[in-house]
Protein backbone atom coordinates (compact mmCIF):
# COMPACT_ATOMS: atom_id res chain seq x y z
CA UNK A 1 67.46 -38.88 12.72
CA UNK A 2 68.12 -41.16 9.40
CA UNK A 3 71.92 -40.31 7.82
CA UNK A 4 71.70 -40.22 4.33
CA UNK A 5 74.97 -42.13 3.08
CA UNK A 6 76.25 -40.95 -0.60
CA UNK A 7 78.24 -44.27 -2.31
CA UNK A 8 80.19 -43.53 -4.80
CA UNK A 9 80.57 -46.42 -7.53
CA UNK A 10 84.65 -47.83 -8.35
CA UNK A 11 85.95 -47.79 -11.87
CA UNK A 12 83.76 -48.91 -14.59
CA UNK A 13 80.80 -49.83 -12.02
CA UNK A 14 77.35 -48.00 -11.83
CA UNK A 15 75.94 -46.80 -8.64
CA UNK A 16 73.93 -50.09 -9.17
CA UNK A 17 76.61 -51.91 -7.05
CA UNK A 18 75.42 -50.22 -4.32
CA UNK A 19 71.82 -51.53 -4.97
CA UNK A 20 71.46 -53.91 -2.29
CA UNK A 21 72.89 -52.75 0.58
CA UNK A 22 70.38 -50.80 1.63
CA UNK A 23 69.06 -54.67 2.68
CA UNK A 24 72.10 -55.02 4.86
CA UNK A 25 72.01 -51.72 7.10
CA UNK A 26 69.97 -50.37 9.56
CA UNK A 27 66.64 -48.44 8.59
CA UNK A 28 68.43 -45.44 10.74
CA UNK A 29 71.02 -45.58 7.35
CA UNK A 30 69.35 -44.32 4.23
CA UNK A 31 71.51 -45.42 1.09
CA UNK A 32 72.14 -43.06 -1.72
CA UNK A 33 73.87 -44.05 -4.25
CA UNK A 34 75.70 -41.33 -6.92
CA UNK A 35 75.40 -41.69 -10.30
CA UNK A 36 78.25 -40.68 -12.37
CA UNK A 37 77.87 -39.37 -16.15
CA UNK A 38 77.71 -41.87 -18.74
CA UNK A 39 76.40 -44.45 -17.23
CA UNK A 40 73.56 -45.65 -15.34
CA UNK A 41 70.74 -43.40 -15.42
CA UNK A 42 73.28 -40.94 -16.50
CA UNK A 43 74.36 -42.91 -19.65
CA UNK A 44 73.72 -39.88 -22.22
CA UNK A 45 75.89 -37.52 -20.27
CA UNK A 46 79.56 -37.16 -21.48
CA UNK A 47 82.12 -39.37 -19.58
CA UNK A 48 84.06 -37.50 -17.21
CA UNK A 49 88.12 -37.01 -16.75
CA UNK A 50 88.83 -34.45 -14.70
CA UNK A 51 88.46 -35.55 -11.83
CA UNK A 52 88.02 -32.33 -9.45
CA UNK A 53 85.74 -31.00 -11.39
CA UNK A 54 83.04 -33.64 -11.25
CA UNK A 55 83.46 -33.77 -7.56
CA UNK A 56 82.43 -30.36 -7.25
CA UNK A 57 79.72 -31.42 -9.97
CA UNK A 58 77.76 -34.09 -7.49
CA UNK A 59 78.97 -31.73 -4.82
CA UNK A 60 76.38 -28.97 -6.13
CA UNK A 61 74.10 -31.78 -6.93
CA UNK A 62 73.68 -33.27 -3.12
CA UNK A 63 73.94 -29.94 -1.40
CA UNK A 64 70.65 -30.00 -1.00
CA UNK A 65 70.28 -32.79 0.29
CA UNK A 66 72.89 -32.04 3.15
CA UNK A 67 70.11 -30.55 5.41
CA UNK A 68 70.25 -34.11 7.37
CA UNK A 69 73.00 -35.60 8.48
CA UNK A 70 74.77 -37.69 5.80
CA UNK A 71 78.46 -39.40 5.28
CA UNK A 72 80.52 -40.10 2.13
CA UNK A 73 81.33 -43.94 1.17
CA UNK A 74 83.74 -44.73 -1.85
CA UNK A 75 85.39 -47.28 -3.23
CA UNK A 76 88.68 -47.14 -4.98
CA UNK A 77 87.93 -44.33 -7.74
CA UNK A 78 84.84 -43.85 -5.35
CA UNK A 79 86.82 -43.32 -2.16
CA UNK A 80 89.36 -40.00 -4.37
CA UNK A 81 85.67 -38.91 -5.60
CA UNK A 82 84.01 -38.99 -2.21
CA UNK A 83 87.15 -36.86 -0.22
CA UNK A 84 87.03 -34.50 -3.58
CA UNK A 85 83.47 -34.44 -2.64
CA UNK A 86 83.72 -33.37 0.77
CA UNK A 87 86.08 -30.44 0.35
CA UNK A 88 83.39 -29.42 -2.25
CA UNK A 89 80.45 -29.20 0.03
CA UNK A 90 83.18 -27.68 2.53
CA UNK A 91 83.59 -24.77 -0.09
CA UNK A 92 79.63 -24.45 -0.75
CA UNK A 93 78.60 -23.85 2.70
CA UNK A 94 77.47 -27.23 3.61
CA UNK A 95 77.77 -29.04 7.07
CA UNK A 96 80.52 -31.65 8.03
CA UNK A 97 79.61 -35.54 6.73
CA UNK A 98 79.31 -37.98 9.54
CA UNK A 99 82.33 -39.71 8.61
CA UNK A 100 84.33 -40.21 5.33
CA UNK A 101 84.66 -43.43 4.61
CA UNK A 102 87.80 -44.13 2.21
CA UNK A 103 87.88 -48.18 1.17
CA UNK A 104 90.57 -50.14 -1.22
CA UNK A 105 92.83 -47.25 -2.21
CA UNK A 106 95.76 -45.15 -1.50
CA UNK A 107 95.72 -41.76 0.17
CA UNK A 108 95.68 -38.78 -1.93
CA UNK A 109 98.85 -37.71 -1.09
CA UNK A 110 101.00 -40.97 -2.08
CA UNK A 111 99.60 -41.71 -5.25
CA UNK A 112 101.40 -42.34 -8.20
CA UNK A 113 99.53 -42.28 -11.30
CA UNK A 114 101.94 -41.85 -13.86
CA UNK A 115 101.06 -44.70 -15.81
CA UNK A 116 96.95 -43.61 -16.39
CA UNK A 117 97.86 -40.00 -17.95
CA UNK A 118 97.62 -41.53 -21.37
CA UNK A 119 94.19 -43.22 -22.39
CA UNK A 120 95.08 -47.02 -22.35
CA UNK A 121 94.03 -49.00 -25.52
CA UNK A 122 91.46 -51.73 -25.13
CA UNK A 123 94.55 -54.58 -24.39
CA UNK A 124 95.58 -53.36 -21.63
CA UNK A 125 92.23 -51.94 -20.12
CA UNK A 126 91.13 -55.77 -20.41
CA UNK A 127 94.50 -56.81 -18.61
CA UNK A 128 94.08 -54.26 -16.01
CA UNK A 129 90.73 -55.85 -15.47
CA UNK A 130 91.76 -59.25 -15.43
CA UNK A 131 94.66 -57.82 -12.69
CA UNK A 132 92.19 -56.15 -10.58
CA UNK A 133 89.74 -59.53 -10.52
CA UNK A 134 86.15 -59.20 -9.85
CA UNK A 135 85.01 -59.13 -13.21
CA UNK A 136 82.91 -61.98 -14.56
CA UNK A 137 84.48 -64.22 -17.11
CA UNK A 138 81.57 -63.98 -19.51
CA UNK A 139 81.95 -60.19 -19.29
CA UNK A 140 85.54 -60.56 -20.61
CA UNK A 141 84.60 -62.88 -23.37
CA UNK A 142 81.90 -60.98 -25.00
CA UNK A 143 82.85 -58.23 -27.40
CA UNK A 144 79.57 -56.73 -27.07
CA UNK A 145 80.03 -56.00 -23.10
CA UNK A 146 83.44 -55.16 -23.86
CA UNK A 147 82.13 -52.24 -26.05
CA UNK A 148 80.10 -51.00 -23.26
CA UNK A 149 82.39 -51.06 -20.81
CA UNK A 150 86.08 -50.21 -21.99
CA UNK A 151 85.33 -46.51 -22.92
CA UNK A 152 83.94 -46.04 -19.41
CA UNK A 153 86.98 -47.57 -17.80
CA UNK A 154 89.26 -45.92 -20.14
CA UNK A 155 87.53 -42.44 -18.80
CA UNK A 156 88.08 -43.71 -15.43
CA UNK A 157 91.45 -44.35 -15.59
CA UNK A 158 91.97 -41.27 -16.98
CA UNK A 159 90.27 -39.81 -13.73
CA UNK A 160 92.71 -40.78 -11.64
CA UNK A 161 95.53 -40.10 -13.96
CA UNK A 162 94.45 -36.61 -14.18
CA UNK A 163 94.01 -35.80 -10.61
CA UNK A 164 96.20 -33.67 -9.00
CA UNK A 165 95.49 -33.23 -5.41
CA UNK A 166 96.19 -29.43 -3.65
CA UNK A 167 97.25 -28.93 0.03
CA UNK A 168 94.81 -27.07 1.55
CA UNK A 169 93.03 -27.23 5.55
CA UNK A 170 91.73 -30.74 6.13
CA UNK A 171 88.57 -31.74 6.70
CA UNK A 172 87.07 -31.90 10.43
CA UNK A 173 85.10 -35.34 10.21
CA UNK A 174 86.35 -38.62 11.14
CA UNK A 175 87.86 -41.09 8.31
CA UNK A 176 87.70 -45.08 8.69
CA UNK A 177 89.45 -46.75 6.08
CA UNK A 178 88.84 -50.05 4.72
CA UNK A 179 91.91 -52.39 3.14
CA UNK A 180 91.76 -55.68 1.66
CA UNK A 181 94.42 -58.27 3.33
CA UNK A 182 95.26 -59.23 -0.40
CA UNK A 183 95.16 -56.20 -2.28
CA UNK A 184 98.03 -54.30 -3.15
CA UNK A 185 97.28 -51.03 -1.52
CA UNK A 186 100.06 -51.06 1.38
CA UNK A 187 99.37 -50.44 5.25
CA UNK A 188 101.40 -47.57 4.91
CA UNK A 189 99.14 -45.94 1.78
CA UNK A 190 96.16 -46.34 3.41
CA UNK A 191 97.18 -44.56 6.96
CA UNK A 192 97.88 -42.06 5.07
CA UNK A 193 94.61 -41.33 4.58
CA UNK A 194 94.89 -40.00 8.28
CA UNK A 195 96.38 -36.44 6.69
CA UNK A 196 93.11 -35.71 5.12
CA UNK A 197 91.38 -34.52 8.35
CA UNK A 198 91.79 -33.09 11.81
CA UNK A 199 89.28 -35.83 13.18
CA UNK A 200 89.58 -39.23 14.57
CA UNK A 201 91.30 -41.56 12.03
CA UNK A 202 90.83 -46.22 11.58
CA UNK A 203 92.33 -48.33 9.61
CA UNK A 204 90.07 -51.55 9.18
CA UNK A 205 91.39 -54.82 7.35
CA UNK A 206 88.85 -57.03 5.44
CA UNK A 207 89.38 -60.49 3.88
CA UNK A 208 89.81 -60.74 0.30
CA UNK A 209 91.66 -58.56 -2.86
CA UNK A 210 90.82 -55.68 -4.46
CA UNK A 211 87.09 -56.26 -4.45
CA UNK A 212 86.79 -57.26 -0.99
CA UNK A 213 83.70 -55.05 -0.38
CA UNK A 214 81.75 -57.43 -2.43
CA UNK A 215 83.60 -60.80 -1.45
CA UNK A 216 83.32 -59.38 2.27
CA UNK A 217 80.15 -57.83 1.73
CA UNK A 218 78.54 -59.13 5.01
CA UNK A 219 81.71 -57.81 7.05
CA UNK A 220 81.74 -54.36 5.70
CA UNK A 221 78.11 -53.41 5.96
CA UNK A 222 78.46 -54.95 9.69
CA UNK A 223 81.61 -52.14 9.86
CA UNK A 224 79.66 -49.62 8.54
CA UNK A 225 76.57 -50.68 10.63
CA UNK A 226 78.68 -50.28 14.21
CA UNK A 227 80.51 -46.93 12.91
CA UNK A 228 76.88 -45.29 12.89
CA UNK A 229 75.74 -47.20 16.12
CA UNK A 230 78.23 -45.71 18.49
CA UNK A 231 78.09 -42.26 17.60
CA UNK A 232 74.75 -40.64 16.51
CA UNK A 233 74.94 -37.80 14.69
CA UNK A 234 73.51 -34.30 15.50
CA UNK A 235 70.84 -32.38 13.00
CA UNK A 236 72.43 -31.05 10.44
CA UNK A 237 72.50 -27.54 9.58
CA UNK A 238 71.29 -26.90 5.93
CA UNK A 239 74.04 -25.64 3.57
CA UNK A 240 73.49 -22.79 1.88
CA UNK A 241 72.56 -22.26 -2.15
C-alpha cells in the first residue's frame, strides 16, 4: 500500500520546496506537502506564532487523510512542526506515522530559543539569513522579495521562540534523524531526538550546512527511499472524527 508522506516546509519556505521530490522517490511514496498559513496557497491566511497550536491545526486538517499509512518529514522549523504534529494526531484518535523523520535541528528538549521571543527587525532577519546560507543572492538584494519574505520569517522565528515543549508519553514510531556535517546543530542535540519516542531511534549525517537537504538532495531522498524499503508498513486504521 502507497504511504502518504506529510513535508513540512523550514522557515520562510513554502511547501513548494518539496515540489520535486516526488521525482526522486518511489511510486510506493506519495508526497504531500503541508501548506502553512500565509503563504503558498495559503497566502491570505494570518501568519502563525504559536507554534502548538498550528500543529494541532494541520493535525485536524490531515486526519483524514491518516486512513493509509503515512509518515511525518520536517525540516528545521518543519522537523518541531512535524513531532508537534504527531502528538496531535496521537490526541485525535489517529494511527501511529510510519516513521518521524526529524532533519537539521535540535531536539525539543535542548533548545534554547531565548534570542527569537522578540520579533527581530528586518537587519537582523536578513543577517540571520545570510548566517543560515541557502538563500539566493538576488533574493537578498531586491527590496521587493525582501518585503515578501521578512514578515514570514519574522513569524517563523517567532514560532520557535514561542514554543514551549511539555513532557508527556512519547510517541511509539521510529525517528531517523538527519544532520548536516557543517551545520551547527551538535551530535549531541540531534540524539536527543531519541527521547521523543519509545521506538527505534538513527542518527544519519549528510554532506553540506544547514541546507543540506537541498545541496544533498540526491542522498537524502536515497535515505528516505531505503527507510521505506526495508520495512513496509501495515494498513492503517482510520482515525476517528
Amino acid at each position: 500500500m502507497r504511504v502518504r508522506l506529510f513535508c513540512v516546509p523550514y522557515s520562510g519556505a513554502s511547501a513548494s520546496v518539496y515540489a520535486r521530490w516526488q521525482r526522486g522517490l518511489p511510486e510506493s511514496l506519495q508526497v504531500c506537502p503541508l501548506e502553512l498559513p500565509g503563504r503558498g496557497a495559503r497566502f491570505a491566511e494570518p501568519l502563525a506564532t504559536d507554534l502548538s497550536a498550528l500543529a494541532r491545526q494541520l493535525a485536524a486538517e490531515i486526519l483524514p487523510l491518516t486512513d493509509h499509512p503515512y509518515a511525518l518529514f520536517g525540516h528545521s522549523l518543519g522537523a518541531l512542526l512535524a513531532v508537534e504534529v504527531a502528538y496531535a494526531l496521537r490526541e485525535l484518535g489517529a494511527p501511529d506515522p510510519h516513521v518521524l523523520v526529524a532533519s537539521g535541528t535540535e531536539a525539543p528538549s535542548v533548545r534554547d530559543d531565548q534570542d527569537l521571543r522578540q520579533p527581530l527587525d528586518d537587519g537582523q532577519l536578513i543577517a540571520r539569513l545570510q548566517t543560515l546560507g541557502g538563500t539566493a543572492p538576488e533574493v537578498l538584494d531586491s527590496p521587493e522579495l525582501l518585503e515578501l519574505i521578512l514578515p514570514v520569517l519574522r513569524a517563523d522565528f517567532l514560532l520557535c521562540g514561542n514554543y514551549q515543549p511539555t513532557e508527556r508519553m512519547p510517541l511509539n514510531c521510529p525517528i531517523r534523524v538527519f544532520g548536516g556535517l557543517q551545520d551547527d546543530a551538535s551530535p549531541s542535540a540531534l540524539s536527543a531526538w531519541q527521547r521523543e519516542t519509545l521506538g527505534d531511534f538513527s542518527l544519519q549525517w549528510f554532506e553540506g550546512g544547514h541546507f543540506f537537504i537541498a545541496s544533498s538532495q540526491a542522498q537524502v531522498l536515497a535515505a528516505l527511499a531505503q527507510e521505506f524499503k526495508t520495512a513496509s508498513p501495515q494498513p492503517a486504521g482510520v482515525g476517528s472524527l
